[in-house]
N, C-alpha and C. Protein backbone atom coordinates (compact mmCIF):
# COMPACT_ATOMS: atom_id res chain seq x y z
N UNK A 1 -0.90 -8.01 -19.49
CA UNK A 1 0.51 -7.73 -19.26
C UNK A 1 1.32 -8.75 -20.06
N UNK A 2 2.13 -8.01 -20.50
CA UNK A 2 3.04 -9.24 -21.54
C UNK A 2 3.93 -9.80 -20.67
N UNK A 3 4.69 -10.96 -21.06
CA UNK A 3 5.42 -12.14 -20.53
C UNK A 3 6.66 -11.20 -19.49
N UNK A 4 7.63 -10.00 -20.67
CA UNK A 4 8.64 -9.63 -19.46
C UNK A 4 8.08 -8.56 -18.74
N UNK A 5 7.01 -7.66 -18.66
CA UNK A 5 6.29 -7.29 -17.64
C UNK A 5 6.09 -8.16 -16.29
N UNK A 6 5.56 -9.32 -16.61
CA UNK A 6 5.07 -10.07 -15.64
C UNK A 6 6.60 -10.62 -14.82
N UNK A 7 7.57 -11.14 -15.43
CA UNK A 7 8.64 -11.71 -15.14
C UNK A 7 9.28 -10.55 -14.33
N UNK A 8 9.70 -9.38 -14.90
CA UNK A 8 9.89 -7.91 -13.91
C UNK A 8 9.50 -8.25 -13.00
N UNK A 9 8.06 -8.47 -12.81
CA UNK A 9 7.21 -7.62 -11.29
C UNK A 9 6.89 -8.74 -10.68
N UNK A 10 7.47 -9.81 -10.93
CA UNK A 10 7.67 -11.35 -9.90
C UNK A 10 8.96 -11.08 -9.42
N UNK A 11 9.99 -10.43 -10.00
CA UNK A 11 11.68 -10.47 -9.57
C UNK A 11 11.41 -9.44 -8.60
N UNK A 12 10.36 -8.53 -8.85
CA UNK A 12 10.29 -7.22 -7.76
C UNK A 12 9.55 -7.11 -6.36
N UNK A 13 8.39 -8.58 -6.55
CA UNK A 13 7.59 -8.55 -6.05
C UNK A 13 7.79 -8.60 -4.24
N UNK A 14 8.94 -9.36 -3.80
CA UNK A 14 9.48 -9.24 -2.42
C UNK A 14 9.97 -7.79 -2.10
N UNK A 15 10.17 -6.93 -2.86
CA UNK A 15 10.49 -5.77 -2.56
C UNK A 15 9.70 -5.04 -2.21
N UNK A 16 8.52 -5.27 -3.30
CA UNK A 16 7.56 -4.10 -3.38
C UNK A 16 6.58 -4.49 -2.32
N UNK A 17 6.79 -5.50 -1.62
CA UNK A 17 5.48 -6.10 -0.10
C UNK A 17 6.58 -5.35 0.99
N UNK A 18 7.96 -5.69 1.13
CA UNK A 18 8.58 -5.05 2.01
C UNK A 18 8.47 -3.21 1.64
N UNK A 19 8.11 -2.77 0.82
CA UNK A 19 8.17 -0.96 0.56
C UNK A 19 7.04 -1.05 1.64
N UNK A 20 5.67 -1.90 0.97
CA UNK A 20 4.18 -1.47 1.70
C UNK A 20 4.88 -1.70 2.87
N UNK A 21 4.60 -2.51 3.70
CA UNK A 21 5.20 -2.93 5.05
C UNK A 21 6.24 -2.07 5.74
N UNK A 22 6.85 -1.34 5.60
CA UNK A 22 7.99 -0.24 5.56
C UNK A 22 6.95 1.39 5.96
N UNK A 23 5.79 1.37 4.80
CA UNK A 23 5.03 2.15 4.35
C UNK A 23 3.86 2.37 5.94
N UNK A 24 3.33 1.32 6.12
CA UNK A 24 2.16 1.07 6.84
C UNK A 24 2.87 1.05 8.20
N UNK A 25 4.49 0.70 8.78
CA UNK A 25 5.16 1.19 10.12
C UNK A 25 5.12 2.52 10.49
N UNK A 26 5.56 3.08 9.39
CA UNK A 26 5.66 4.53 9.09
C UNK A 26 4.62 5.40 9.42
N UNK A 27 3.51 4.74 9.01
CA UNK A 27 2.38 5.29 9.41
C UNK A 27 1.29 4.91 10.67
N UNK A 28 1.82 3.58 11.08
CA UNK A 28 1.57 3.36 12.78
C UNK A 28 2.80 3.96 13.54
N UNK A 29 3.56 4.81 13.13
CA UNK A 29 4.55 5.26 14.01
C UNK A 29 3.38 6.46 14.12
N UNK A 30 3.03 7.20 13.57
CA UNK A 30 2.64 8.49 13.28
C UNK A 30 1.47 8.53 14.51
N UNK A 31 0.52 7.46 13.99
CA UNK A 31 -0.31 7.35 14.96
C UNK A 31 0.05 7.19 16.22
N UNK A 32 1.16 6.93 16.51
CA UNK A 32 1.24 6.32 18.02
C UNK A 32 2.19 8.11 18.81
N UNK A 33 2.18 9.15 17.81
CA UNK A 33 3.14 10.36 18.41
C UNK A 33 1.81 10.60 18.66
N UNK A 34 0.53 10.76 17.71
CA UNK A 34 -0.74 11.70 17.91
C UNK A 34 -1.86 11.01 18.98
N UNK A 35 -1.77 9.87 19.16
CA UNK A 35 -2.35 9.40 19.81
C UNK A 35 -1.95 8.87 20.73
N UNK A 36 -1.90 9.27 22.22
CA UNK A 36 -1.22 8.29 23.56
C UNK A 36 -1.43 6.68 23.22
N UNK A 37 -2.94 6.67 23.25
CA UNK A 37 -3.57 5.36 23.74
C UNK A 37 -3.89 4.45 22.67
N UNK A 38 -2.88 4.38 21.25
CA UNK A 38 -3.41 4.32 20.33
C UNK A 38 -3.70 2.43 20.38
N UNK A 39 -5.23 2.58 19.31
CA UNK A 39 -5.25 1.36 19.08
C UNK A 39 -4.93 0.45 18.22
N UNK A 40 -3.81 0.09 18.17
CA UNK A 40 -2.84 -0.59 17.07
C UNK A 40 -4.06 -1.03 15.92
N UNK A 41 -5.01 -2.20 16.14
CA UNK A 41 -5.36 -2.96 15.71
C UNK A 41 -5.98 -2.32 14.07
N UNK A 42 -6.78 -1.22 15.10
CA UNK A 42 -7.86 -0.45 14.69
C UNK A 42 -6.66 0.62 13.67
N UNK A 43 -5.65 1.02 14.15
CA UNK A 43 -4.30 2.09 13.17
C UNK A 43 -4.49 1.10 11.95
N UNK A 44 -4.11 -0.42 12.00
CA UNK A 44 -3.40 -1.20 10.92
C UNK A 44 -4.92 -1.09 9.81
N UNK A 45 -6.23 -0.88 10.21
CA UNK A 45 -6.64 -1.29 9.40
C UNK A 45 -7.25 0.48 8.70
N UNK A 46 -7.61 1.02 9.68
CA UNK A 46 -7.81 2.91 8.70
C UNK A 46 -6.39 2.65 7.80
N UNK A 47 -4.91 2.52 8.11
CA UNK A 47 -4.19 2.74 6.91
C UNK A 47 -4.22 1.74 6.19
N UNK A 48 -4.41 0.69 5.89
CA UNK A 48 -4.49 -0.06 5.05
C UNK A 48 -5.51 0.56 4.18
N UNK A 49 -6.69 0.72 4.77
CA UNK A 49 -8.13 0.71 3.81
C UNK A 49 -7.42 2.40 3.59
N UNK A 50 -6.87 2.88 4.04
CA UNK A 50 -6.30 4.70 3.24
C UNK A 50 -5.62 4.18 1.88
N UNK A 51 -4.49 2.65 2.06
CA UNK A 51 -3.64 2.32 0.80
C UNK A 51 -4.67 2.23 0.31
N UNK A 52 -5.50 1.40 -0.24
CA UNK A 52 -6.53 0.53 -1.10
C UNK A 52 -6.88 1.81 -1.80
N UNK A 53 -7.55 2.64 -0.82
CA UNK A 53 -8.61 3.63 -1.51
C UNK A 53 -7.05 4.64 -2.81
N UNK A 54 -5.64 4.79 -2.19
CA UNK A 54 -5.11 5.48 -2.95
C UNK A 54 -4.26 4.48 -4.08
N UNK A 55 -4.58 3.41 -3.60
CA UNK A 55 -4.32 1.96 -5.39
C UNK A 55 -5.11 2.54 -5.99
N UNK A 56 -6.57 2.64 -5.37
CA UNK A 56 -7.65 2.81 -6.63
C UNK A 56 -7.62 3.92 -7.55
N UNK A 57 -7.34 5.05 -6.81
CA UNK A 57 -7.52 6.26 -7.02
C UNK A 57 -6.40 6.44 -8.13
N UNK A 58 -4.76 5.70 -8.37
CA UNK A 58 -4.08 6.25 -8.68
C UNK A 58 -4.52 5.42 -10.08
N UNK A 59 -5.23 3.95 -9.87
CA UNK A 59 -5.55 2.98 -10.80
C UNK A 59 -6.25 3.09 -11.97
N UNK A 60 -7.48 4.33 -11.40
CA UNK A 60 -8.33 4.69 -11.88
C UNK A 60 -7.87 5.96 -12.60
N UNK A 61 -6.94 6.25 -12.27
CA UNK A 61 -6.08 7.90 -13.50
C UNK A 61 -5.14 6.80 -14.54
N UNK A 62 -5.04 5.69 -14.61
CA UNK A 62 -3.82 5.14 -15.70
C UNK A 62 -4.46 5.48 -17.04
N UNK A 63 -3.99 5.76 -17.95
CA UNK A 63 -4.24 6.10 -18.93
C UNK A 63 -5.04 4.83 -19.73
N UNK A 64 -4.84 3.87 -19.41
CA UNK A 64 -5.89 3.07 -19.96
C UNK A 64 -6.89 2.41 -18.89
N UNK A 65 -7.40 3.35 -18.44
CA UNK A 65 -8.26 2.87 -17.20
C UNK A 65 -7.98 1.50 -16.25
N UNK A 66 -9.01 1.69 -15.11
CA UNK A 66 -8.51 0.41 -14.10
C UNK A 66 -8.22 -0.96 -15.01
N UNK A 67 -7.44 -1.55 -14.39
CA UNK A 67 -6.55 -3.25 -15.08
C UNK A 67 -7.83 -4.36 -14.71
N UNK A 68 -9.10 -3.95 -13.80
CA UNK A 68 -9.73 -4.78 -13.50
C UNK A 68 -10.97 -4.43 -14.11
């Protein structure tokens, strides 16, 4: 990544943790309409490991393959 790439996505970077975080409520809200008894702990981590798997997935279509 070149220098103002990197400088961008440091100026963005508090944003883009508050989107996820925004992202992952959104989706323990969901769980908690479908499920009475839901188990928070156990919600935070199926959606998390759902983000990861769709970083990868979208990581792995970039036109110059995964960054890692």
């Amino acid at each position: 990544m070149s220098r103002i790439e990197q400088l961008e996505m440091n100026a963005r970077r508090e944003q883009l943790s508050a989107d996820v975080k925004e992202l992952v409520e959104r989706y323990r809200s969901i769980f908690s309409w479908d499920v009475p008894e839901v188990d928070e702990a156990l919600s935070d981590r199926l959606i998390l490991g759902a983000l990861r798997l769709a970083i990868d997935d979208i990581e792995t279509g970039l036109p110059d393959g995964p960054l890692h």
